[in-house]
C-alpha atoms as a PDB file:
ATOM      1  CA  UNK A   1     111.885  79.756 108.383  1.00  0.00           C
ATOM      2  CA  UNK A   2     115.303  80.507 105.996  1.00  0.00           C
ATOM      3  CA  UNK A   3     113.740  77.398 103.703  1.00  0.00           C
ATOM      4  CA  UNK A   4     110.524  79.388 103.659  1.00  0.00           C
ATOM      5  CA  UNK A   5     111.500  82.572 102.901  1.00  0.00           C
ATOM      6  CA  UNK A   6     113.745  81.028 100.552  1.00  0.00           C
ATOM      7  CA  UNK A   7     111.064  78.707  98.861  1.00  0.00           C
ATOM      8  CA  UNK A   8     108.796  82.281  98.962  1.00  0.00           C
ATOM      9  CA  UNK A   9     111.849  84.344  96.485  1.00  0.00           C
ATOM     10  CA  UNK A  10     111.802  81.484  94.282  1.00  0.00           C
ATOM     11  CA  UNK A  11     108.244  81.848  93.682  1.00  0.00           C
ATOM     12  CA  UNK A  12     108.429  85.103  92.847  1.00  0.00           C
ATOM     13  CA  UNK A  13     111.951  85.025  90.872  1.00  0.00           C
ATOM     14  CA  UNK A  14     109.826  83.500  87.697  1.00  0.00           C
ATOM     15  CA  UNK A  15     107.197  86.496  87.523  1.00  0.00           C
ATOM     16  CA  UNK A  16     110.240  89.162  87.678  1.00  0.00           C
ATOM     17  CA  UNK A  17     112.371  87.408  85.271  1.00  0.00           C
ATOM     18  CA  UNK A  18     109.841  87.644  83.016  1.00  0.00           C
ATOM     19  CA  UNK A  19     108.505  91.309  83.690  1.00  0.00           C
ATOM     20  CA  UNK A  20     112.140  91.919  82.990  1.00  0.00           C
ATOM     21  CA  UNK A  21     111.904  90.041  79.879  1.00  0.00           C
ATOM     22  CA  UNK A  22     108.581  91.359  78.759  1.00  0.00           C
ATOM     23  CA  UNK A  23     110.611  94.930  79.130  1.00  0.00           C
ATOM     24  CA  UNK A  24     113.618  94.679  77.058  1.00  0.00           C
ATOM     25  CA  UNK A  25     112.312  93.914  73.461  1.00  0.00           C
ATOM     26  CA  UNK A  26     110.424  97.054  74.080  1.00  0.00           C
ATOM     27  CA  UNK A  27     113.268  99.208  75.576  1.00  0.00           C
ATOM     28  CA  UNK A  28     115.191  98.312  72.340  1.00  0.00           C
ATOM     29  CA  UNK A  29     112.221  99.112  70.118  1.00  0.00           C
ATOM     30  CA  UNK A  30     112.220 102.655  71.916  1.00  0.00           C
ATOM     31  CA  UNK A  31     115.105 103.623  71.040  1.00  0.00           C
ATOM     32  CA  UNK A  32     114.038 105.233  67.777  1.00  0.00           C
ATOM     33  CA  UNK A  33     110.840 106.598  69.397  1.00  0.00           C
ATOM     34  CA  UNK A  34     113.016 108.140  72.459  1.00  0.00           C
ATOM     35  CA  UNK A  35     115.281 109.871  69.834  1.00  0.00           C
ATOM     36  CA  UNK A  36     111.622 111.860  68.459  1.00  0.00           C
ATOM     37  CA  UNK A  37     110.877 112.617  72.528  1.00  0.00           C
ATOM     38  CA  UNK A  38     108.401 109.946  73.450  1.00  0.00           C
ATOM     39  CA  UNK A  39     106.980 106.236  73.136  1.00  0.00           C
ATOM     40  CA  UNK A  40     107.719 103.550  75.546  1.00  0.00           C
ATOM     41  CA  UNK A  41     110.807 104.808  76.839  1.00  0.00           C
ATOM     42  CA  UNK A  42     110.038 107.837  78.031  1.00  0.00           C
ATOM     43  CA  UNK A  43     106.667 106.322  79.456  1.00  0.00           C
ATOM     44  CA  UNK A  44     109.096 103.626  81.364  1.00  0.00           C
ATOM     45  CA  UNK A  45     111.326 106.306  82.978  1.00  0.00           C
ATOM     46  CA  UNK A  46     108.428 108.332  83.858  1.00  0.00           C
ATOM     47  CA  UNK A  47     107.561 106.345  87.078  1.00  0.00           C
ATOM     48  CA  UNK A  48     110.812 106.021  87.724  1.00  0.00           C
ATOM     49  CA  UNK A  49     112.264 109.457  87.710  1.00  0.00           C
ATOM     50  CA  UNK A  50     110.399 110.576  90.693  1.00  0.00           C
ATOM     51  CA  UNK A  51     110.818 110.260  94.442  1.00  0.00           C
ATOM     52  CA  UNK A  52     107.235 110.503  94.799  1.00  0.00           C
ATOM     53  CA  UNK A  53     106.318 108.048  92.301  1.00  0.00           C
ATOM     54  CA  UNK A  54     109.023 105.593  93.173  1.00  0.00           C
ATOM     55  CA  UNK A  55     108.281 104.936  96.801  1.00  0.00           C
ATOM     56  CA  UNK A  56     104.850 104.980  96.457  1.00  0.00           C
ATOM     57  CA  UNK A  57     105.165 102.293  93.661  1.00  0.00           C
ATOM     58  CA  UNK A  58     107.618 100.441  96.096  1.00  0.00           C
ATOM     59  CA  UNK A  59     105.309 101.072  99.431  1.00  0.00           C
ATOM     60  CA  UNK A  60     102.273  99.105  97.095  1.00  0.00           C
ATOM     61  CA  UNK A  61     104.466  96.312  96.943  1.00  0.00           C
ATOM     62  CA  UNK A  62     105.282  95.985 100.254  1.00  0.00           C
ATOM     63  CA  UNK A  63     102.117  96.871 102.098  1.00  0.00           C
ATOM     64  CA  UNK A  64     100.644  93.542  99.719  1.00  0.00           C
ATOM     65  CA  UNK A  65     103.430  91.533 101.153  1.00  0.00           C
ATOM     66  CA  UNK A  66     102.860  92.192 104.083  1.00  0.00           C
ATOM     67  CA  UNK A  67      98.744  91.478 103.596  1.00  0.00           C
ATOM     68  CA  UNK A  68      99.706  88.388 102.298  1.00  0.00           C
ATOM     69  CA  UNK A  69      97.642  86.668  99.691  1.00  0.00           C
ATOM     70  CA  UNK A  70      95.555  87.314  97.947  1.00  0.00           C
ATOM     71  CA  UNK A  71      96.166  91.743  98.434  1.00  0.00           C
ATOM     72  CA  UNK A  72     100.174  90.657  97.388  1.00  0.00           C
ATOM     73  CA  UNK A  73      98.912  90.327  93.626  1.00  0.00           C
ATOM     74  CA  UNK A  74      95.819  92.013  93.836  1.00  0.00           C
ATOM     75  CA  UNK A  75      97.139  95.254  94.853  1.00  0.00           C
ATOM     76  CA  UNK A  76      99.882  95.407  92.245  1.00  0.00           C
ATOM     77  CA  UNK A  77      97.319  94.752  89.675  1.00  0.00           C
ATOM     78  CA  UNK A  78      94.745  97.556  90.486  1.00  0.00           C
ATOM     79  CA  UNK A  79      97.310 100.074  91.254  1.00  0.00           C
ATOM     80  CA  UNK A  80      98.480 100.050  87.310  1.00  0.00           C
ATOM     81  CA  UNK A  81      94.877  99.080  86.253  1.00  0.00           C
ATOM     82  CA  UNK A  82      93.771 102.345  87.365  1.00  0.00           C
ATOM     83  CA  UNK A  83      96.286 104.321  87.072  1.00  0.00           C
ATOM     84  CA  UNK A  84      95.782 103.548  83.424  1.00  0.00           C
ATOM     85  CA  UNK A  85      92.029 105.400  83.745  1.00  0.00           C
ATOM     86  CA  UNK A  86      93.706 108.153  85.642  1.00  0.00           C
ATOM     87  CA  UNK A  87      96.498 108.821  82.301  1.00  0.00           C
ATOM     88  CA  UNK A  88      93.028 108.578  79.935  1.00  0.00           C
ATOM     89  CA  UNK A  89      91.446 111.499  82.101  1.00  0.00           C
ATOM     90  CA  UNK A  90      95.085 113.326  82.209  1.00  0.00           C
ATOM     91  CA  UNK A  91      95.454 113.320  78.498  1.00  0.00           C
ATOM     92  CA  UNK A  92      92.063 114.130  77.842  1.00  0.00           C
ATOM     93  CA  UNK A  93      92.357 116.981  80.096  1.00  0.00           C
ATOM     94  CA  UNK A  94      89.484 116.260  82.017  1.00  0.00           C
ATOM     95  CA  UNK A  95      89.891 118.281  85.718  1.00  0.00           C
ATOM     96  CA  UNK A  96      91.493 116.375  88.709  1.00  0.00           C
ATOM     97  CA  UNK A  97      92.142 119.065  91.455  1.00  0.00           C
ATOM     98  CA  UNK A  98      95.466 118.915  94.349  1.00  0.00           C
ATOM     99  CA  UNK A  99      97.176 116.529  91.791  1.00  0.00           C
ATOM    100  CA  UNK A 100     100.690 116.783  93.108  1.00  0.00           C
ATOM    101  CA  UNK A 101      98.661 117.072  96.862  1.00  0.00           C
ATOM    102  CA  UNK A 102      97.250 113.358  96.232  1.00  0.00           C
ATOM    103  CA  UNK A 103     100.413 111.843  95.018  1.00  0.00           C
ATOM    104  CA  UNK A 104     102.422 113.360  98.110  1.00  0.00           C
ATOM    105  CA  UNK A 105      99.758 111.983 100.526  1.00  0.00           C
ATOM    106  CA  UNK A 106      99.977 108.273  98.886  1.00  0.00           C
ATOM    107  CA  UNK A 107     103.736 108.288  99.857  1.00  0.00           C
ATOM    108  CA  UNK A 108     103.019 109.541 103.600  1.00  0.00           C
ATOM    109  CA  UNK A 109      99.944 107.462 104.171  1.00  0.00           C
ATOM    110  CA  UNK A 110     100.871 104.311 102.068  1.00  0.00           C
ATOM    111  CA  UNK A 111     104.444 104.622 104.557  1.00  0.00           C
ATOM    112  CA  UNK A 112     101.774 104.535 107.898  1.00  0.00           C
ATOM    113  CA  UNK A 113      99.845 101.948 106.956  1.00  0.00           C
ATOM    114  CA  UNK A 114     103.109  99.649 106.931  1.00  0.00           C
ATOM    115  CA  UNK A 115     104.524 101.550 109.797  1.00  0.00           C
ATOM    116  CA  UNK A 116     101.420 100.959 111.957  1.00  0.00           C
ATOM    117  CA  UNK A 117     100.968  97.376 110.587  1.00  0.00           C
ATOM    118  CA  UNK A 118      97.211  98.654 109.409  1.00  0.00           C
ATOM    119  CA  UNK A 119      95.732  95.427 107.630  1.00  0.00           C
ATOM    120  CA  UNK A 120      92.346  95.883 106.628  1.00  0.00           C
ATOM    121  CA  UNK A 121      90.032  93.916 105.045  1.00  0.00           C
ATOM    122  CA  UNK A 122      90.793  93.669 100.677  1.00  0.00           C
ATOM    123  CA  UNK A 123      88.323  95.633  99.429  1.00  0.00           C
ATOM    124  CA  UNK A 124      89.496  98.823 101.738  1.00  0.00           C
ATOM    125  CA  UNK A 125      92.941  97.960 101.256  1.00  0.00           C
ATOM    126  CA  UNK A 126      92.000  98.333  97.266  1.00  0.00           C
ATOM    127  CA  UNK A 127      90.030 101.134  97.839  1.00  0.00           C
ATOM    128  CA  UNK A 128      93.234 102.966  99.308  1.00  0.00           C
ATOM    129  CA  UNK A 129      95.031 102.069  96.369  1.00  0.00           C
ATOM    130  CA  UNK A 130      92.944 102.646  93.898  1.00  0.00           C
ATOM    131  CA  UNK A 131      92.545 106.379  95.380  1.00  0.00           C
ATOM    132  CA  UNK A 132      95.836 106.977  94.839  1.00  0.00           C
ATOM    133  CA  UNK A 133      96.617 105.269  91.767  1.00  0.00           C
ATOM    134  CA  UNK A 134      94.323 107.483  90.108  1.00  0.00           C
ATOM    135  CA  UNK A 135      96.096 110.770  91.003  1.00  0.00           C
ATOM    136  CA  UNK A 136      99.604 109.039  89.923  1.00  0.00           C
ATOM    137  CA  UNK A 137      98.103 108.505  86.695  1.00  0.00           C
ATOM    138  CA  UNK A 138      97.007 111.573  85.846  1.00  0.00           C
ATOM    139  CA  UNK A 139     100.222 112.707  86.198  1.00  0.00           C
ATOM    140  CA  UNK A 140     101.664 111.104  83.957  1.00  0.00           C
ATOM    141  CA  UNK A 141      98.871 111.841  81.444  1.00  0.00           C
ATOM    142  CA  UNK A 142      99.268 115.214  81.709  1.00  0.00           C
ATOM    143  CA  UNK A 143     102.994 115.202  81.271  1.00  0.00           C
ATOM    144  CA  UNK A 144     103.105 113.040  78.059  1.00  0.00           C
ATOM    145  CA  UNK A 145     105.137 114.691  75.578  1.00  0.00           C
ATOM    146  CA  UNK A 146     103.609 116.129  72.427  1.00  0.00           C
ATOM    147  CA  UNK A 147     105.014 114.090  70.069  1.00  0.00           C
ATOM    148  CA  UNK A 148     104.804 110.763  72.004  1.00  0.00           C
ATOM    149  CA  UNK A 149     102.796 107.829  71.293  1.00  0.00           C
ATOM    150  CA  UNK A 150     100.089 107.571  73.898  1.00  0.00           C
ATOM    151  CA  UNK A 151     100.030 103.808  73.563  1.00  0.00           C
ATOM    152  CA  UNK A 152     103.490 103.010  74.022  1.00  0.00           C
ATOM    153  CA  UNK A 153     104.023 105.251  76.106  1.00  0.00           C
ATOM    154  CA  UNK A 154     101.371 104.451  78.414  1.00  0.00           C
ATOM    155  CA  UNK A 155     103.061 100.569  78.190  1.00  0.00           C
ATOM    156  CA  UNK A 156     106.278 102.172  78.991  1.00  0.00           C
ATOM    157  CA  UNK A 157     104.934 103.345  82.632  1.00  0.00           C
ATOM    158  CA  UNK A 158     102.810 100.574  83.283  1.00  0.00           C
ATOM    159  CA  UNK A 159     105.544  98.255  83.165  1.00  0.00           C
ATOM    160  CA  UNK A 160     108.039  99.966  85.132  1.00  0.00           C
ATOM    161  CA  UNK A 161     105.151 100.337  88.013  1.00  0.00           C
ATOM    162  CA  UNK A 162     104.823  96.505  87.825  1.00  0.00           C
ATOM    163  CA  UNK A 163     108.298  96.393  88.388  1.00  0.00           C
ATOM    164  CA  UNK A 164     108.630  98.747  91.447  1.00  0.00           C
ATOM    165  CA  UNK A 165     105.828  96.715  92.576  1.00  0.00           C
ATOM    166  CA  UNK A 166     107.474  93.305  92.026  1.00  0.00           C
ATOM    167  CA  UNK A 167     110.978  95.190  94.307  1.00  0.00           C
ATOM    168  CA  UNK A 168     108.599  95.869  97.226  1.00  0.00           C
ATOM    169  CA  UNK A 169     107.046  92.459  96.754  1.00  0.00           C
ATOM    170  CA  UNK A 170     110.350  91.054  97.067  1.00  0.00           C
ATOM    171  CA  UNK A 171     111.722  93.273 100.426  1.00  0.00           C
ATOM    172  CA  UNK A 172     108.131  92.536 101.913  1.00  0.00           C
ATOM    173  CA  UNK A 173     108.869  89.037 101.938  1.00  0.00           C
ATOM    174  CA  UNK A 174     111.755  89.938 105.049  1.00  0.00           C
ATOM    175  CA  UNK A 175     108.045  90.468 107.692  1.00  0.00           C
ATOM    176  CA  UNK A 176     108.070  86.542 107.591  1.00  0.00           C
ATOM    177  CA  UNK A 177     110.807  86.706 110.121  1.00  0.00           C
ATOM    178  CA  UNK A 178     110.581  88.402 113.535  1.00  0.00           C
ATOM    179  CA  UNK A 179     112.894  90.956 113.369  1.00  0.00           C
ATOM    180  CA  UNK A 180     111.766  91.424 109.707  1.00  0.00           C
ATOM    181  CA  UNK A 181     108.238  93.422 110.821  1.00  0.00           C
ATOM    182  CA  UNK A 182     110.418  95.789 112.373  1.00  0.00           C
ATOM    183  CA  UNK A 183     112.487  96.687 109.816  1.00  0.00           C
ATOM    184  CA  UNK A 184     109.669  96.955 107.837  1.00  0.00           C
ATOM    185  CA  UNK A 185     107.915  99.387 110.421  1.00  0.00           C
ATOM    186  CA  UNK A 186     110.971 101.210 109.726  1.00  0.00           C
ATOM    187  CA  UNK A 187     111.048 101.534 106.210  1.00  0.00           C
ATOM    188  CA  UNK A 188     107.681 102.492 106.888  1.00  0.00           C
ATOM    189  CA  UNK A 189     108.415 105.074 108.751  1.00  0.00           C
ATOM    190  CA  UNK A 190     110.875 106.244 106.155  1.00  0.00           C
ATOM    191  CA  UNK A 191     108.983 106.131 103.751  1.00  0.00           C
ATOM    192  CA  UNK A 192     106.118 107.988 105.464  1.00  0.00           C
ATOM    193  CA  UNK A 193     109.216 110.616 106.338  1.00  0.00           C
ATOM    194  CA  UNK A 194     110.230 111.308 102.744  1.00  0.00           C
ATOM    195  CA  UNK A 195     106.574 111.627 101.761  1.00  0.00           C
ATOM    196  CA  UNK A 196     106.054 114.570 104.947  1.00  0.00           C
ATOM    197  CA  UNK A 197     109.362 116.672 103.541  1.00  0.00           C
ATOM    198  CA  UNK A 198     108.129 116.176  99.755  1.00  0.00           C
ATOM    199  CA  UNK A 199     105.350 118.077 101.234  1.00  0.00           C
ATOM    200  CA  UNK A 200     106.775 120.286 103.063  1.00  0.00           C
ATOM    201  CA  UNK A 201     108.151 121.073  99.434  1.00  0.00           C
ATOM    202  CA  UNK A 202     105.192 122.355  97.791  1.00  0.00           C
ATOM    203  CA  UNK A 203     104.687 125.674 100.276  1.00  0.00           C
END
């Protein structure tokens, strides 16, 4: 099982080196753009500056581990791939009602499904994503500086979800060992937690 498990990070070491890779040309291209307020840099700490968004993100990537293929790479890829349609409608300002409502409820409900080991069939599984991915981008539509560049910034967040993805990928990997289910029913759990007191927030 360790040779497994082992054999499983290696095959995923190559796809996060080079998301990592991918990244940095464009985090030191940003650096002129941040100084004016926007671009890729500001798009790439987006995801990243929120609870909300970062354990949902996270919770994606684990819930597709734990699915196995093919949900552990098709789920990362429709969550940004939507999310992308949900920014259009955000900067367009087309209406999206109980924004901050439906991001909340992705972090509590994306925590039960890996708490209560809830492994449907793909196209509900991507379904459930793609619900929520849409309310996550709009978000960050909405909030996109004035003087930002859509495009890179846009770039910017879709890459540092792909990455949050990629870390849950990597802890999911732990529910190929026995005691590793339960510690991800935990996290779960935790998850789930954080997502009930974020809500518990907006009244």
């Amino acid at each position: 099982m360790d040779l497994q498990l082992h054999s499983e990070y290696q095959r995923f070491k190559l796809p996060l080196l080079t998301l990592i890779l991918i990244m940095l040309p464009g985090i030191a291209a940003a650096h002129t753009e941040g100084a004016a307020g926007g671009g890729f840099l500001v798009g790439f700490m987006h995801p990243i500056s929120g609870l909300d968004h970062v354990l949902a993100m996270i919770a994606v990537g684990l819930w597709g581990a734990v699915l196995g293929a093919p949900a552990v790479w098709v789920l990362p890829v429709a969550f940004p791939l939507i999310m992308t349609f949900g920014a259009v409608a955000g900067i367009l300002g087309l209406p999206l009602p109980q924004v901050e409502m439906g991001i909340v409820s992705s972090v509590v409900l994306l925590g039960m499904v890996i708490a209560l080991r809830f492994r449907p069939k793909l196209p509900l599984a991507v379904m459930i994503v793609s619900f929520f991915a849409v309310f996550h981008g709009y978000a960050h539509g909405t909030e996109l500086p004035g003087n930002a560049g859509a495009v890179g910034f846009s770039i910017g967040f879709v890459l540092a979800t792909g990455l949050l993805h990629m870390i849950g990928i990597l802890a999911g990997l732990i529910h190929r060992f026995s005691w590793g289910e339960r510690v991800l029913q935990g996290g779960g759990l935790a998850v789930s937690a954080a997502g009930i007191y974020l809500l518990t927030q907006m009244f």
